[in-house]
Protein backbone atom coordinates (compact mmCIF):
# COMPACT_ATOMS: atom_id res chain seq x y z
CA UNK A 1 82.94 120.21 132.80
CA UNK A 2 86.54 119.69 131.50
CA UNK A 3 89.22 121.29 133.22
CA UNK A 4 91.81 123.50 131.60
CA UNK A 5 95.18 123.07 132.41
CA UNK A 6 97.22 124.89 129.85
CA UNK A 7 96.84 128.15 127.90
CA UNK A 8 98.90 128.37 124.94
CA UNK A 9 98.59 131.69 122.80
CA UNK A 10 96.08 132.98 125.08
CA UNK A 11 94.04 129.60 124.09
CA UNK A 12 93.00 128.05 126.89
CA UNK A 13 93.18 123.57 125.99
CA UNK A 14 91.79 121.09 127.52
CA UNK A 15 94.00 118.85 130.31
CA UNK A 16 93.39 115.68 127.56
CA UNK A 17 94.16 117.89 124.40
CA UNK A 18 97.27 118.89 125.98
CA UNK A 19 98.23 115.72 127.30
CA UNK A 20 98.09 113.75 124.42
CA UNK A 21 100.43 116.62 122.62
CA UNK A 22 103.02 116.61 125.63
CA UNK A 23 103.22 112.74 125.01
CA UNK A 24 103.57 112.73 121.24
CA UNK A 25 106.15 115.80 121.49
CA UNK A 26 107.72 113.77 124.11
CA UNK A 27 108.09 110.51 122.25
CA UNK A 28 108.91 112.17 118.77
CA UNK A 29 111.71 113.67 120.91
CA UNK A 30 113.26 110.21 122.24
CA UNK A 31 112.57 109.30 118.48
CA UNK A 32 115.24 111.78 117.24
CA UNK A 33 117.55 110.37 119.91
CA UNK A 34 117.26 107.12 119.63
CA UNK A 35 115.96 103.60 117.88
CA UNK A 36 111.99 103.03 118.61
CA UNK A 37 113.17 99.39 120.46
CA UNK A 38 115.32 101.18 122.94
CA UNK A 39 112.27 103.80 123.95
CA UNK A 40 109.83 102.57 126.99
CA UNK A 41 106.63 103.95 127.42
CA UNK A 42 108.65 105.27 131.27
CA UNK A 43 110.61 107.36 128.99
CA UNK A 44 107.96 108.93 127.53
CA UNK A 45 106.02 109.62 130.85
CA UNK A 46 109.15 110.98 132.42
CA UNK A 47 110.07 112.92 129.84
CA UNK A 48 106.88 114.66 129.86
CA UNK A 49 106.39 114.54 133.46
CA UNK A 50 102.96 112.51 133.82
CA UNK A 51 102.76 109.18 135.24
CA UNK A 52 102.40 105.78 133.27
CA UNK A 53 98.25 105.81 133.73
CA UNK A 54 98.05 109.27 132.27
CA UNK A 55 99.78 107.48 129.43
CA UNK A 56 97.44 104.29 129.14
CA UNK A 57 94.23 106.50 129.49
CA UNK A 58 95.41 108.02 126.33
CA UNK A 59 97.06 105.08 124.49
CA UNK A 60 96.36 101.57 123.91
CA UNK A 61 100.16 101.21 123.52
CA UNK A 62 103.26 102.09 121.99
CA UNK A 63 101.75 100.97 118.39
CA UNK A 64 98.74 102.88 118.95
CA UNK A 65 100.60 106.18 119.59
CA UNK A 66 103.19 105.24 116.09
CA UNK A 67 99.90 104.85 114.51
CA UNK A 68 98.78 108.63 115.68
CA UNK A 69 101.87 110.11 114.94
CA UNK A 70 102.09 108.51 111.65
CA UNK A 71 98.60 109.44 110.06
CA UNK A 72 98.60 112.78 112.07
CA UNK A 73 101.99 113.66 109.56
CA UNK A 74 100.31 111.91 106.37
CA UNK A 75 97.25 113.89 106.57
CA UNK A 76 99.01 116.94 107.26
CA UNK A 77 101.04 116.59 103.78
CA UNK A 78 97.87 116.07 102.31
CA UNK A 79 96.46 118.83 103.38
CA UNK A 80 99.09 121.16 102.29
CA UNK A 81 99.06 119.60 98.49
CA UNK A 82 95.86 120.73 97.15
CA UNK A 83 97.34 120.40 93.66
CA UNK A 84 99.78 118.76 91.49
CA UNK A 85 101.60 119.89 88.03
CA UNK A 86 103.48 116.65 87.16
CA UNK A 87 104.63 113.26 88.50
CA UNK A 88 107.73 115.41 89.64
CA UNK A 89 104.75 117.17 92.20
CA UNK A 90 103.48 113.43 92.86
CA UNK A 91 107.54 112.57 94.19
CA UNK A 92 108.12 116.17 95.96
CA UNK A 93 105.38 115.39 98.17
CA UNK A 94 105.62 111.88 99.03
CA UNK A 95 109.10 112.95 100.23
CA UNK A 96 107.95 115.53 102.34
CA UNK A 97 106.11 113.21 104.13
CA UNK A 98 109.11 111.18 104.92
CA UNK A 99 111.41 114.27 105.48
CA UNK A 100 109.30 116.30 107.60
CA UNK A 101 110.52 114.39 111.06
CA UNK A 102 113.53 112.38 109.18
CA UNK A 103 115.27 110.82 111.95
CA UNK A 104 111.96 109.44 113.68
CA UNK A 105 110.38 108.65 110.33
CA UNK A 106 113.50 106.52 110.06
CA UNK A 107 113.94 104.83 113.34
CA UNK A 108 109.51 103.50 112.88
CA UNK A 109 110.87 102.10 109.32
CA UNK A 110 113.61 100.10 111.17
CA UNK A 111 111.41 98.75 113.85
CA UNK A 112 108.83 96.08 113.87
CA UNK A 113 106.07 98.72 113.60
CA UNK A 114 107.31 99.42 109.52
CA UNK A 115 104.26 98.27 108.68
CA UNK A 116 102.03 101.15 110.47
CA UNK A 117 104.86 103.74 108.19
CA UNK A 118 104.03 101.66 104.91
CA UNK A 119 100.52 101.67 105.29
CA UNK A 120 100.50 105.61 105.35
CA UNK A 121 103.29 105.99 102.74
CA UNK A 122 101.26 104.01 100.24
CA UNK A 123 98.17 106.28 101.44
CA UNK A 124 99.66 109.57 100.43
CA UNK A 125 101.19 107.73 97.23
CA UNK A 126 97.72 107.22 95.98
CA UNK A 127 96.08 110.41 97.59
CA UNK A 128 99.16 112.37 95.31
CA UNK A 129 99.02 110.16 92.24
CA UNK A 130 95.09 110.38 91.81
CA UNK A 131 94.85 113.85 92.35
CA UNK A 132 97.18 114.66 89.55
CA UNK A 133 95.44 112.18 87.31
CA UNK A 134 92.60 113.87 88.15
CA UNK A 135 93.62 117.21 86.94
CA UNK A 136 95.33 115.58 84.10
CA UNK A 137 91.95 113.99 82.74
CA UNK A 138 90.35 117.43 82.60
CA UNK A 139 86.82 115.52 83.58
CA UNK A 140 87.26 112.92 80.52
CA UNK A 141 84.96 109.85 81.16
CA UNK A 142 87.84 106.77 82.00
CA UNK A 143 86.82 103.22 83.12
CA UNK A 144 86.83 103.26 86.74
CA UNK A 145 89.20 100.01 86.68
CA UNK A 146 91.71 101.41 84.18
CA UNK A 147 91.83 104.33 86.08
CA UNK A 148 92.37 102.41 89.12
CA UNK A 149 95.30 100.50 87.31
CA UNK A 150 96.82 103.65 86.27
CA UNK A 151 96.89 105.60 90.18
CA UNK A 152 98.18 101.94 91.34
CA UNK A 153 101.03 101.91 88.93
CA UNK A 154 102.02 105.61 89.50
CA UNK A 155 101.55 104.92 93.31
CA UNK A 156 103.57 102.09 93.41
CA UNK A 157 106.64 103.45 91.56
CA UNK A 158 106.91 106.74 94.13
CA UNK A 159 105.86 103.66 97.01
CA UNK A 160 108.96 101.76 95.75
CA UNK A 161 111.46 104.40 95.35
CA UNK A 162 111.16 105.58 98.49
CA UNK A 163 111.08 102.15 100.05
CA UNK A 164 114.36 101.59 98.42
CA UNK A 165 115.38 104.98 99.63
CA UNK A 166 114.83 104.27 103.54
CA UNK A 167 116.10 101.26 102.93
CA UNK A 168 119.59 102.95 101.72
CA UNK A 169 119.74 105.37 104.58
CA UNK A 170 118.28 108.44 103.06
CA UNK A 171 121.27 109.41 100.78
CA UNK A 172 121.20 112.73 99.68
CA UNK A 173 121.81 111.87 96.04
CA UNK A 174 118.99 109.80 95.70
CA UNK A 175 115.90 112.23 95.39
CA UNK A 176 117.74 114.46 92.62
CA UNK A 177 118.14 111.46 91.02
CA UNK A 178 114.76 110.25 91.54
CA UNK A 179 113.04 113.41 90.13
CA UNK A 180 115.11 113.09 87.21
CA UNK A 181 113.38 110.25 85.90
CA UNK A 182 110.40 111.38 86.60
CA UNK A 183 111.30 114.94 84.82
CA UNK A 184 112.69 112.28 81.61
CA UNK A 185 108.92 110.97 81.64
CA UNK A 186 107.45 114.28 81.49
CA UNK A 187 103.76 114.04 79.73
CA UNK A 188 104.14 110.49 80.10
CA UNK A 189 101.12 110.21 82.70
CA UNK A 190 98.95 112.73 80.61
CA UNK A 191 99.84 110.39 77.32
CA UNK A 192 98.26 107.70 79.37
CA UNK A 193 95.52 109.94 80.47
CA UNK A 194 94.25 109.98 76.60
CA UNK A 195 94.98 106.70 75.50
CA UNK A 196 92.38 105.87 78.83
CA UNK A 197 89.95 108.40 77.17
CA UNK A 198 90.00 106.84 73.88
CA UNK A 199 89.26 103.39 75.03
CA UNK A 200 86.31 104.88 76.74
CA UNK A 201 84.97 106.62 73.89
């Protein structure tokens, strides 16, 4: 029998369920304060108020809670872009992804746990760019490697520009920029969509 130690909403959760959110909301708060190498796994179980095995029942480690967090807020963007117009679409959302928690997104890309961030950021690239070039081929029979070729190119140019992006800070000037180019190549992607028809036919 699991014990219920919370009721939110008039929904009673789970003592684990709960504690796992208190620690998450907990360390994505230090994140908006602070750099990810200044934040101790005793911050996090004093800010919440549990103690440090409450913690380690939950988490490996620091890396393994980043890794949570970080997938937790990629699949959520997913999951609220069902469908895509244009490459434009493709950009909006990958940024969303990054914008959602800025600051913290920002202080995991300047730590040595980047790569957990990258791994997810190239997962919604290609998650975005397929299902566009999915709509775009309307069902047309494409050889699975050139359509693999094309979602890897399209994936790596949002991947990069929002690399470069972080890398800068997060300007503000950069997105509208950003979707410019993309707005320039407008039909570009579907042009490639029927030049990978013909070859197939």
């Amino acid at each position: 029998m699991i014990r219920i130690h919370h009721t939110e909403k008039g929904v009673t959760i789970p003592v684990a369920s709960f504690t796992r959110k208190a620690i998450r909301e907990a360390f994505l708060q230090l994140l908006d304060e602070r750099m990810l190498s200044e934040i101790t796994v005793k911050d996090i179980v004093e800010r919440c108020g549990i103690n440090r095995n409450s913690f380690y029942y939950h988490y490996r480690d620091l890396p393994a809670l980043i890794e949570e967090i970080v997938q937790e807020e990629a699949d959520a963007v997913i999951a609220g872009h069902a469908s895509l117009h244009d490459m434009v679409d493709c950009f909006d959302a990958v940024v969303s992804f990054v914008t959602h928690r800025k600051r913290a997104i920002l202080h995991i890309f300047r730590s040595v746990n980047r790569d957990v961030f990258e791994r997810y950021l190239m997962k919604t690239c290609r998650y975005f760019v397929d299902t566009y070039l999915t709509a775009a081929l309307l069902g047309d029979p494409v050889d699975p490697k050139d359509r693999e070729a094309a979602v890897h190119f399209y994936a790596c140019t949002c991947f990069g520009l929002v690399i470069d992006w972080l890398s800068q800070g997060m300007p503000e000037q950069t997105v509208p920029a950003c979707r410019r180019i993309f707005a320039f190549k407008a039909g570009q992607a579907e042009e490639l969509a029927r030049q990978l028809h013909k070859l197939h036919t």
